[in-house]
Protein backbone atom coordinates (compact mmCIF):
# COMPACT_ATOMS: atom_id res chain seq x y z
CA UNK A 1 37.03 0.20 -48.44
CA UNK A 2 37.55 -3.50 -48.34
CA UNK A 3 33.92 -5.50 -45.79
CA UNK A 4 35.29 -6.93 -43.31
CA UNK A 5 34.01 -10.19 -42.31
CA UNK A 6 31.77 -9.34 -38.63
CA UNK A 7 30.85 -12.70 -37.81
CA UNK A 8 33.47 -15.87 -38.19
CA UNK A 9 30.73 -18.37 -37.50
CA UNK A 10 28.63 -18.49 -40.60
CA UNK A 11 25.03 -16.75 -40.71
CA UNK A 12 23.52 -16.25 -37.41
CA UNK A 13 20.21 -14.71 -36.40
CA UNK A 14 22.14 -11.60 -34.82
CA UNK A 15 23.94 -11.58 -38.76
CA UNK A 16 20.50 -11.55 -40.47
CA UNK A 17 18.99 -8.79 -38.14
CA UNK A 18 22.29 -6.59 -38.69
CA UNK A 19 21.86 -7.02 -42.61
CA UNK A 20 18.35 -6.27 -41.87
CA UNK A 21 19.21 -2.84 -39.75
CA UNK A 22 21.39 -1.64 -42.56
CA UNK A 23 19.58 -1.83 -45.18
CA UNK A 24 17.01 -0.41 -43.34
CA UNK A 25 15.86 3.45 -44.31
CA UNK A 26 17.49 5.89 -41.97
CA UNK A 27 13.99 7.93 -41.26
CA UNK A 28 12.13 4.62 -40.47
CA UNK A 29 15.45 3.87 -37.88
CA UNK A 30 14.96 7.47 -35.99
CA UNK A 31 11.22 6.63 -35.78
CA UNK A 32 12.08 3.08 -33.93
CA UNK A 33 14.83 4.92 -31.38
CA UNK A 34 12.34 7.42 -30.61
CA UNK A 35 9.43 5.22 -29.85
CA UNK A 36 11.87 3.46 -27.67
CA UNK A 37 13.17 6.40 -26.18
CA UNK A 38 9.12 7.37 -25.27
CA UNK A 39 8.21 4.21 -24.37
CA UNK A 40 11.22 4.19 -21.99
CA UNK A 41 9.89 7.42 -20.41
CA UNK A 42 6.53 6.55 -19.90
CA UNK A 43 7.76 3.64 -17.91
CA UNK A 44 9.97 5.81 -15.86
CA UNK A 45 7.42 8.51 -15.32
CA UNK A 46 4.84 5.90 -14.62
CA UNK A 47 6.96 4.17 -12.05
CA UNK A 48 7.56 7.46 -10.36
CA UNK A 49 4.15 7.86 -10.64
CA UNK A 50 3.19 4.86 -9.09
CA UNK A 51 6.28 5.14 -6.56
CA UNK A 52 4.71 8.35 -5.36
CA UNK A 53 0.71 6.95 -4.82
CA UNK A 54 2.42 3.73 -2.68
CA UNK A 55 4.25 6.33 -0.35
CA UNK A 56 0.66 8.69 0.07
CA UNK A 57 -1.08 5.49 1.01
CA UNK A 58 1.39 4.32 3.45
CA UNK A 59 1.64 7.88 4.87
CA UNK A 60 -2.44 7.88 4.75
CA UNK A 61 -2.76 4.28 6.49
CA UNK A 62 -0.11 4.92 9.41
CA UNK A 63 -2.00 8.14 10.01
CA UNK A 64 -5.01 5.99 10.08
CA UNK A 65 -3.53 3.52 12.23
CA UNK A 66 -2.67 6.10 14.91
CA UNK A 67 -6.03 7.32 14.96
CA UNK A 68 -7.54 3.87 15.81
CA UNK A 69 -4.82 3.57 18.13
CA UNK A 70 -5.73 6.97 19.78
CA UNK A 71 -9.24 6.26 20.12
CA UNK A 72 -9.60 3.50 22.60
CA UNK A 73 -7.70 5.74 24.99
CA UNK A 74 -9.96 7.88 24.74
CA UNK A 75 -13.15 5.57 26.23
CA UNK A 76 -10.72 4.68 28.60
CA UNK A 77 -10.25 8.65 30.51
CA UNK A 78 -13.77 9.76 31.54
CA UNK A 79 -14.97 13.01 30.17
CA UNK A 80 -16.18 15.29 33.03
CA UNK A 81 -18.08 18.07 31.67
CA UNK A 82 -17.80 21.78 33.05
CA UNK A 83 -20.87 22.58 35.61
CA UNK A 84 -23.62 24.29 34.22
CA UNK A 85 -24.42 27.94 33.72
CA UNK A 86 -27.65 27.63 34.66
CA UNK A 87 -29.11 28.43 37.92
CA UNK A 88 -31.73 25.82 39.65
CA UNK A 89 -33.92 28.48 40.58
CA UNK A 90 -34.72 29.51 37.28
């Protein structure tokens, strides 16, 4: 099979690191796709990860926020407390 010339331009870096990634041991090249392939799913399960804390705090502070909101309201209504069960005789 005649080699076909991949680059017209002469020796580039991209040439070098192509040479490089041929000559290169095929279990060494399964070892660098998969730590790429984890390292690319750690990031996606620690952005969902992350994704997921940001929307409990945001849930957590507007629930907090309408409970401060609630509250002055509250000073504002008087609290009238039943009569007592008590006699005045006793």
């Amino acid at each position: 099979m005649p080699k076909v010339l991949k680059y017209k331009k002469g020796f580039t870096i991209r040439h070098h690191l192509d040479e490089l990634w041929d000559r290169l041991d095929c279990g060494f090249k399964i070892k660098v796709q998969g730590f790429i392939f984890l390292v690319g799913l750690g990031v996606v399960v620690g952005g969902l990860v992350w994704a997921n804390q940001r929307s409990e705090k945001r849930e957590w502070l507007e629930i907090r926020d309408r409970g401060k909101a609630q509250q002055p309201l509250s000073k504002v209504s008087p609290v009238i407390s039943e009569p007592s069960l008590r006699t005045e005789t006793e």
